[in-house]
PDB file of N, CA and C in Angstrom:
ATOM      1  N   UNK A   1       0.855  -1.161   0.000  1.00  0.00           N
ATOM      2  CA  UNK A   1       0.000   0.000   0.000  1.00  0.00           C
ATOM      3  C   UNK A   1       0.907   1.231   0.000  1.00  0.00           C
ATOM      4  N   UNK A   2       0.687   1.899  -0.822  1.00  0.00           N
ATOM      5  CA  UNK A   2       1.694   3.043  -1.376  1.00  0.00           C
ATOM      6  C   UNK A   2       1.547   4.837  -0.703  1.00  0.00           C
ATOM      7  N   UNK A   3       0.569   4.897  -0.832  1.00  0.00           N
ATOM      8  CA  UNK A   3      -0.464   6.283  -0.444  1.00  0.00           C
ATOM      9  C   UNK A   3      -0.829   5.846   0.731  1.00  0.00           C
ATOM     10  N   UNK A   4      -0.886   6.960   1.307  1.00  0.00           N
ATOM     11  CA  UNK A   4      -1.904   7.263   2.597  1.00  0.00           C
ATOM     12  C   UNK A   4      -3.305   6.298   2.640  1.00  0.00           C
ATOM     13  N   UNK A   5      -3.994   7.389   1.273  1.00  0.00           N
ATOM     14  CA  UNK A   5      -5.412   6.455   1.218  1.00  0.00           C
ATOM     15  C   UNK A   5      -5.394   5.408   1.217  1.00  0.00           C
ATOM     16  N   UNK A   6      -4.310   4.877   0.755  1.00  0.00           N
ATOM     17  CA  UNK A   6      -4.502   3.433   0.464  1.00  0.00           C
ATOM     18  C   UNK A   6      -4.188   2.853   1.928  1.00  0.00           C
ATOM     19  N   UNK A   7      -3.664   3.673   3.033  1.00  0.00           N
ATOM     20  CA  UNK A   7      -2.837   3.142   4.434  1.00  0.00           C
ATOM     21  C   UNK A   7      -4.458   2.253   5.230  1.00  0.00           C
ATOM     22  N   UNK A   8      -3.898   0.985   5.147  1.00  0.00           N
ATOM     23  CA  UNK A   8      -4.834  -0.125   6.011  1.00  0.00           C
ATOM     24  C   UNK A   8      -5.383   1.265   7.594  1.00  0.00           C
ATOM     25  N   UNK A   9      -6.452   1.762   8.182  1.00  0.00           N
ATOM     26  CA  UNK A   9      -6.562   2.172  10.027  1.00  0.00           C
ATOM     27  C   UNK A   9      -7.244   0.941  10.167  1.00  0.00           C
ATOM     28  N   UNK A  10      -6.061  -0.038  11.443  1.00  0.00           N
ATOM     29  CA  UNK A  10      -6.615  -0.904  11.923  1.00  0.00           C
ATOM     30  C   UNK A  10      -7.479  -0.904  12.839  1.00  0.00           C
ATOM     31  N   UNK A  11      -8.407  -1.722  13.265  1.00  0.00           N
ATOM     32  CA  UNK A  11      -9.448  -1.338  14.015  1.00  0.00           C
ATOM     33  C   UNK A  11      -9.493  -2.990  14.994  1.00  0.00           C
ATOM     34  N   UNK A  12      -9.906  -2.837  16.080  1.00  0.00           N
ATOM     35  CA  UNK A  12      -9.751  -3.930  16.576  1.00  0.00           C
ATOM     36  C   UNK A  12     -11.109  -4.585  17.575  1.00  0.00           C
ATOM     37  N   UNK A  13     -11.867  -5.249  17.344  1.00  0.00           N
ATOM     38  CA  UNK A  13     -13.485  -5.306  17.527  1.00  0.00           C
ATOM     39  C   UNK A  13     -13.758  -4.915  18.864  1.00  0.00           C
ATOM     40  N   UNK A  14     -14.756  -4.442  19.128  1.00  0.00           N
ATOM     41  CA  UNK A  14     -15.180  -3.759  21.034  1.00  0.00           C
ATOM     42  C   UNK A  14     -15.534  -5.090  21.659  1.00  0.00           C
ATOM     43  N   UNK A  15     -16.025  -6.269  21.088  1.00  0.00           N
ATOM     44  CA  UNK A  15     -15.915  -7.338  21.860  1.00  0.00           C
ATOM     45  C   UNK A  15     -14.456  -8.090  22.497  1.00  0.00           C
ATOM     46  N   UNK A  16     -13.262  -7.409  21.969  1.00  0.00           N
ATOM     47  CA  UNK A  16     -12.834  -7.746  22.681  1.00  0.00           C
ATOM     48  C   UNK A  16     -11.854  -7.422  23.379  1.00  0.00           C
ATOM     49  N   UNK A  17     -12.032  -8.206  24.951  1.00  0.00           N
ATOM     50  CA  UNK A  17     -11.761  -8.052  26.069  1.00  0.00           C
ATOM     51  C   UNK A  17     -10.460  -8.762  26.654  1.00  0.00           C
ATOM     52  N   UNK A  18      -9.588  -9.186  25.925  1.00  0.00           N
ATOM     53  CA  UNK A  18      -8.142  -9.544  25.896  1.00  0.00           C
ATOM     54  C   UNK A  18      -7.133  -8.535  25.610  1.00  0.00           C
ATOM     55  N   UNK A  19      -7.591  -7.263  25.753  1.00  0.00           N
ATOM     56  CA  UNK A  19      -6.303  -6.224  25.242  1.00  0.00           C
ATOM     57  C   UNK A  19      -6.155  -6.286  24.188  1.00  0.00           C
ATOM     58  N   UNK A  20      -6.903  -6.312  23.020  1.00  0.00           N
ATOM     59  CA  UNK A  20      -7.101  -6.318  21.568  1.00  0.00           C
ATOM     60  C   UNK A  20      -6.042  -7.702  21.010  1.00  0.00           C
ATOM     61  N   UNK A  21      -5.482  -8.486  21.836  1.00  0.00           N
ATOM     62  CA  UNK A  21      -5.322  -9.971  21.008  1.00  0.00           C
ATOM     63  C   UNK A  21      -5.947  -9.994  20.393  1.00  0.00           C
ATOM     64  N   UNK A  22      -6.268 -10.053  19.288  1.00  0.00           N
ATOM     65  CA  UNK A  22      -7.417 -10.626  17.667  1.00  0.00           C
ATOM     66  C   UNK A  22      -7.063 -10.607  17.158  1.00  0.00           C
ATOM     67  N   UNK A  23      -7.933 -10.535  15.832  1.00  0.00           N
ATOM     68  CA  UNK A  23      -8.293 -10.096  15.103  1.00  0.00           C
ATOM     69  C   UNK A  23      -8.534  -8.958  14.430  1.00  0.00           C
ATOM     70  N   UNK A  24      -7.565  -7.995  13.724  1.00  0.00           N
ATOM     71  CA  UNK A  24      -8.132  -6.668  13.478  1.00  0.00           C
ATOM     72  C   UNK A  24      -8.659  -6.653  11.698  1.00  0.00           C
ATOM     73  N   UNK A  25      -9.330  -5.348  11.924  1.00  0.00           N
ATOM     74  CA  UNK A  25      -9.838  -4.880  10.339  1.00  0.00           C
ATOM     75  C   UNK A  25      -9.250  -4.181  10.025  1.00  0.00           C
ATOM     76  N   UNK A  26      -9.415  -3.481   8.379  1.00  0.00           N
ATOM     77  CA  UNK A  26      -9.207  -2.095   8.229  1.00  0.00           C
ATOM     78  C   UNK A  26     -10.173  -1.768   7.342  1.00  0.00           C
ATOM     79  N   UNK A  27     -11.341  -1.432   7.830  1.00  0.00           N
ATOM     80  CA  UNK A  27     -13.106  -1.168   7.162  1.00  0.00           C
ATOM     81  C   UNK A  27     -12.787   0.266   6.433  1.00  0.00           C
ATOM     82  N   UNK A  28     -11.563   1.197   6.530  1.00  0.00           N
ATOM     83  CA  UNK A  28     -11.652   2.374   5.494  1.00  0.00           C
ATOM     84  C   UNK A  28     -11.117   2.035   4.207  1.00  0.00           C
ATOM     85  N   UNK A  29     -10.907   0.980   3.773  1.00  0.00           N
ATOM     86  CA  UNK A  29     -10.656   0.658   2.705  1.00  0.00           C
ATOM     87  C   UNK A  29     -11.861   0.027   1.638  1.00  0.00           C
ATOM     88  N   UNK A  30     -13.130   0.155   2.396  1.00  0.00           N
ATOM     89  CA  UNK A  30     -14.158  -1.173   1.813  1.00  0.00           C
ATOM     90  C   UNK A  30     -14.691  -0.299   0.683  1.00  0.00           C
ATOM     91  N   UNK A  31     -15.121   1.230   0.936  1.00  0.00           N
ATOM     92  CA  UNK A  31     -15.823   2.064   0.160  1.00  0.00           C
ATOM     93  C   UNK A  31     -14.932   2.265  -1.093  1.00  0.00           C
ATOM     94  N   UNK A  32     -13.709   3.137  -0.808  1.00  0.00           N
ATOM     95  CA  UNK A  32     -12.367   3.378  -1.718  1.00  0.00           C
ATOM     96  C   UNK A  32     -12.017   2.401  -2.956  1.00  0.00           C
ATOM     97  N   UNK A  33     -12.314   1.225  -2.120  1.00  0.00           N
ATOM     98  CA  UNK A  33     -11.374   0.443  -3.146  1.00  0.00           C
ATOM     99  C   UNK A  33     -11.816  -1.449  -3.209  1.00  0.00           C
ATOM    100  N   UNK A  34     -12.996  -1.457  -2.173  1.00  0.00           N
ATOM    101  CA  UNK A  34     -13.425  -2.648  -2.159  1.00  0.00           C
ATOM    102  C   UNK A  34     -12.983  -3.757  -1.694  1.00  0.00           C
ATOM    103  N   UNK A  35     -12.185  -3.417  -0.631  1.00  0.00           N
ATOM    104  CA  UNK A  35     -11.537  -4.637  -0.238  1.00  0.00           C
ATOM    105  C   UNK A  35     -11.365  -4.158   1.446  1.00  0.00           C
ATOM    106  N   UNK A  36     -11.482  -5.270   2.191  1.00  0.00           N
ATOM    107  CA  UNK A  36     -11.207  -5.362   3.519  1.00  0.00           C
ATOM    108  C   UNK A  36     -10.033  -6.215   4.162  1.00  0.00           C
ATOM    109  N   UNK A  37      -8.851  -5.578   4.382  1.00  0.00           N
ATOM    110  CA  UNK A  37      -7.801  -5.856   4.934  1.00  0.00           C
ATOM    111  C   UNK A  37      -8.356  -7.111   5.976  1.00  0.00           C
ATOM    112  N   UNK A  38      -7.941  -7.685   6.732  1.00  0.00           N
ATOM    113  CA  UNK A  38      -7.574  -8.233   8.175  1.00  0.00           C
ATOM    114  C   UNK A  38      -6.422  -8.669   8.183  1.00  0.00           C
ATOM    115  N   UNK A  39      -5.623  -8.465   9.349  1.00  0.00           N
ATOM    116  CA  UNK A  39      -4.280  -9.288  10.340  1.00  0.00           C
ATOM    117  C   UNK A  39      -4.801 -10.137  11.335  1.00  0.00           C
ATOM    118  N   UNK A  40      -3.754 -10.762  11.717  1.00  0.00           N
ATOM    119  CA  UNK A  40      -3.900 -11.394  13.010  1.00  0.00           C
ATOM    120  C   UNK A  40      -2.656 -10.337  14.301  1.00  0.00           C
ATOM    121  N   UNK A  41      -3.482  -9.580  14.849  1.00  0.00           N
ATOM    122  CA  UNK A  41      -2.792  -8.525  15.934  1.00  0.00           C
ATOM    123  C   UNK A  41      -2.210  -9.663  17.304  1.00  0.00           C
ATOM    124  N   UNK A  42      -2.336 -10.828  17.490  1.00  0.00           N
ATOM    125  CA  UNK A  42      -1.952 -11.671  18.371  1.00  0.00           C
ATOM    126  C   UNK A  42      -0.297 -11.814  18.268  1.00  0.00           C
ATOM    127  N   UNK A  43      -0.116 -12.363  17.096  1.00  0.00           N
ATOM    128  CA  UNK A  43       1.567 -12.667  17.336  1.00  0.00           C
ATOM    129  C   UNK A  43       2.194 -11.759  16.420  1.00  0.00           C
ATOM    130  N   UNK A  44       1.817 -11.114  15.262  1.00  0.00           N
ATOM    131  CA  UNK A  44       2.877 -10.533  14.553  1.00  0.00           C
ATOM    132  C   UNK A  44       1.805  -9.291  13.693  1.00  0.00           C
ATOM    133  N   UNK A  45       2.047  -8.364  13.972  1.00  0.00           N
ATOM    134  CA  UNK A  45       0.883  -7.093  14.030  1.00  0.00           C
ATOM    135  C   UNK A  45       1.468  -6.815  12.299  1.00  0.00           C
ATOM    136  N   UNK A  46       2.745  -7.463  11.821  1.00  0.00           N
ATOM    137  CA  UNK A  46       3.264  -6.732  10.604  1.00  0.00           C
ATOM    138  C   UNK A  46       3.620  -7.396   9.637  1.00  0.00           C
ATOM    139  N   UNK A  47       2.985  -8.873  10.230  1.00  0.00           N
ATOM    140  CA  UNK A  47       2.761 -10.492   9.487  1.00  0.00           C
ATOM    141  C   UNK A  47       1.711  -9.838   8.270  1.00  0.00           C
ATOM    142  N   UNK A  48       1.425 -11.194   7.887  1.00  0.00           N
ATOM    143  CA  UNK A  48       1.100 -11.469   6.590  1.00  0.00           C
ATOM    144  C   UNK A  48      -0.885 -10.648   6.283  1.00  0.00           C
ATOM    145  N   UNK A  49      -1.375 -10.073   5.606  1.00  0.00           N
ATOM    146  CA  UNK A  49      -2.794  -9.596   5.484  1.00  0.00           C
ATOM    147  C   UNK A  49      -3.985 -10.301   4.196  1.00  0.00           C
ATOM    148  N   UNK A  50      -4.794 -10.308   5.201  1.00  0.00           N
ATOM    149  CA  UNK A  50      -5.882 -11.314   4.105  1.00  0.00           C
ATOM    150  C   UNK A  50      -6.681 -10.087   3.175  1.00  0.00           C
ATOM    151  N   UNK A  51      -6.532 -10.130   2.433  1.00  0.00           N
ATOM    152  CA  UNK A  51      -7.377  -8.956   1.637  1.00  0.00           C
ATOM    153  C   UNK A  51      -8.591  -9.786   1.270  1.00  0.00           C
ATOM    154  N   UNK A  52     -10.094  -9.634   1.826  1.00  0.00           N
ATOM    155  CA  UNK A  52     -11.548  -9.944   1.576  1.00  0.00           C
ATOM    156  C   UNK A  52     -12.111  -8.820   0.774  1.00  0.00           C
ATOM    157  N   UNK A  53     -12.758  -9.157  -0.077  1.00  0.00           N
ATOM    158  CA  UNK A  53     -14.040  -8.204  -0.934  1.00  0.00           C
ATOM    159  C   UNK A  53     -14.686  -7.874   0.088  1.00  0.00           C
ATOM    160  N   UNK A  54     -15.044  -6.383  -0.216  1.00  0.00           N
ATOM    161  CA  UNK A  54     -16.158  -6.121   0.950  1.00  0.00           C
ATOM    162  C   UNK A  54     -17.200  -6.579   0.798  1.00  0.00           C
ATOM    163  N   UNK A  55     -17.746  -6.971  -0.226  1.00  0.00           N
ATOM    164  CA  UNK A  55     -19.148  -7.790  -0.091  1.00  0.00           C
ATOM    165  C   UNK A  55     -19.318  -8.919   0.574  1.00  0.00           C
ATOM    166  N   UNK A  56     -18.124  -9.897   0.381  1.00  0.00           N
ATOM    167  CA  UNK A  56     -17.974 -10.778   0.984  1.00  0.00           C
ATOM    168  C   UNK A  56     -17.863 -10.521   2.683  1.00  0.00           C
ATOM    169  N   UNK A  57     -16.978  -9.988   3.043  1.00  0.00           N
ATOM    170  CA  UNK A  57     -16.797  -9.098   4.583  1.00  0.00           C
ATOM    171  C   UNK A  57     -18.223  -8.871   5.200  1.00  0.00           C
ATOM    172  N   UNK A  58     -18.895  -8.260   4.363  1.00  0.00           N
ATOM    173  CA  UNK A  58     -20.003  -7.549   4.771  1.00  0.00           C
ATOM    174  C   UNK A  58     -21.294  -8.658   5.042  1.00  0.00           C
ATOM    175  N   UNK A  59     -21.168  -9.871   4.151  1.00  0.00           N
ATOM    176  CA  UNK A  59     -21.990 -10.962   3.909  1.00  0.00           C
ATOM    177  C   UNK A  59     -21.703 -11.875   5.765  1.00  0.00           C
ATOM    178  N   UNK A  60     -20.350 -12.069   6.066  1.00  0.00           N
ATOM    179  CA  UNK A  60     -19.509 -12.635   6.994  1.00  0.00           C
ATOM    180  C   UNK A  60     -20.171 -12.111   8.064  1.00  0.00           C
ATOM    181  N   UNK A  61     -20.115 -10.934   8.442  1.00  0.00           N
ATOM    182  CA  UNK A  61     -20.218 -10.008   9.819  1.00  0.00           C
ATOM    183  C   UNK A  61     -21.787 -10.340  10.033  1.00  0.00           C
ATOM    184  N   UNK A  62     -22.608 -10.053   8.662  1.00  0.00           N
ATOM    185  CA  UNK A  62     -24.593 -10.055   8.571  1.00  0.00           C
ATOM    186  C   UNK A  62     -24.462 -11.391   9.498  1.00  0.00           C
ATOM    187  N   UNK A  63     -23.736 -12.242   8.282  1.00  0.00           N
ATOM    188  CA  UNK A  63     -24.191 -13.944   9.255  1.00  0.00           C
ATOM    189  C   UNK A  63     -23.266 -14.205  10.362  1.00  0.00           C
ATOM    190  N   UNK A  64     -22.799 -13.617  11.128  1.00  0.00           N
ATOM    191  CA  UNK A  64     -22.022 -13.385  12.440  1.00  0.00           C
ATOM    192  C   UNK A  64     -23.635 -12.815  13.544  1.00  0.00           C
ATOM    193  N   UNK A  65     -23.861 -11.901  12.987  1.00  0.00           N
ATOM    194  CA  UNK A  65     -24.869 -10.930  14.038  1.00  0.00           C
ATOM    195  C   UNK A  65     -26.290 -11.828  13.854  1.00  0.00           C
ATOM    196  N   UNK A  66     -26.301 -12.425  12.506  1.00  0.00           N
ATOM    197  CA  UNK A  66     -27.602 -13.449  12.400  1.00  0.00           C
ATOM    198  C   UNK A  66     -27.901 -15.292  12.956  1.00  0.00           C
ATOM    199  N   UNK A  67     -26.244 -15.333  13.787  1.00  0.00           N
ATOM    200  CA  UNK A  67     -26.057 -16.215  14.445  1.00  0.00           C
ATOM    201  C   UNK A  67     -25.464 -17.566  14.102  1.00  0.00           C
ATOM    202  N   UNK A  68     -25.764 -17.342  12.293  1.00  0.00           N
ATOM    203  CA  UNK A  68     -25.089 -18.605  11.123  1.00  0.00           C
ATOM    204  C   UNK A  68     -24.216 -19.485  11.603  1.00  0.00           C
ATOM    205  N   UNK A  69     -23.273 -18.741  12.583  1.00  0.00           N
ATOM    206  CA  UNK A  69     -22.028 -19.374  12.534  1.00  0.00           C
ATOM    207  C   UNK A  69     -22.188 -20.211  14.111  1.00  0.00           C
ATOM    208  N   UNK A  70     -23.433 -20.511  14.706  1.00  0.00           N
ATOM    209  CA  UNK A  70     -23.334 -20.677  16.221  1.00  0.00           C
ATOM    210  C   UNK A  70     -23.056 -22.413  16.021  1.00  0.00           C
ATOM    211  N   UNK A  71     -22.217 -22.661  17.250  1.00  0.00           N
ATOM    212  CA  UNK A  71     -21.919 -24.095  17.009  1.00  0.00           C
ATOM    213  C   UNK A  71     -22.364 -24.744  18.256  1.00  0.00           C
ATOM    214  N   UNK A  72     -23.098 -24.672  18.782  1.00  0.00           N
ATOM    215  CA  UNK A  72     -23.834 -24.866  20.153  1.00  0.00           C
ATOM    216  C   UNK A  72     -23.604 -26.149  20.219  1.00  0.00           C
TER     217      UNK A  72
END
């Protein structure tokens, strides 16, 4: 990522309650340019990044909050 705009702001979810161990995003990229960064902020904050379509991202999170993924 070359430009500013293009600079991943990581974001790191309010659920969690480990001192941001996760999972982070970078959701200012979804509008711009269509794609949603994630790292893994646990062991190596400057490791390797999954670049997701935001549609796809956006599809993920719906069936996250719609419970899809519950493994009871």
């Amino acid at each position: 990522m070359e430009t500013e705009s293009m600079a991943p702001h990581w974001l790191t979810s309010s659920f969690s309650e480990n001192g941001g161990q996760c999972v982070e995003v970078a959701t200012n990229l979804a509008t711009p340019h269509g794609v949603v960064p994630v790292h893994d902020s646990k062991h190596d904050t400057t490791g390797p990044v999954l670049t997701v379509p935001a549609v796809a991202f956006t599809a993920f999170v719906a069936g996250v909050g719609a419970g899809e993924f519950e493994t009871s």
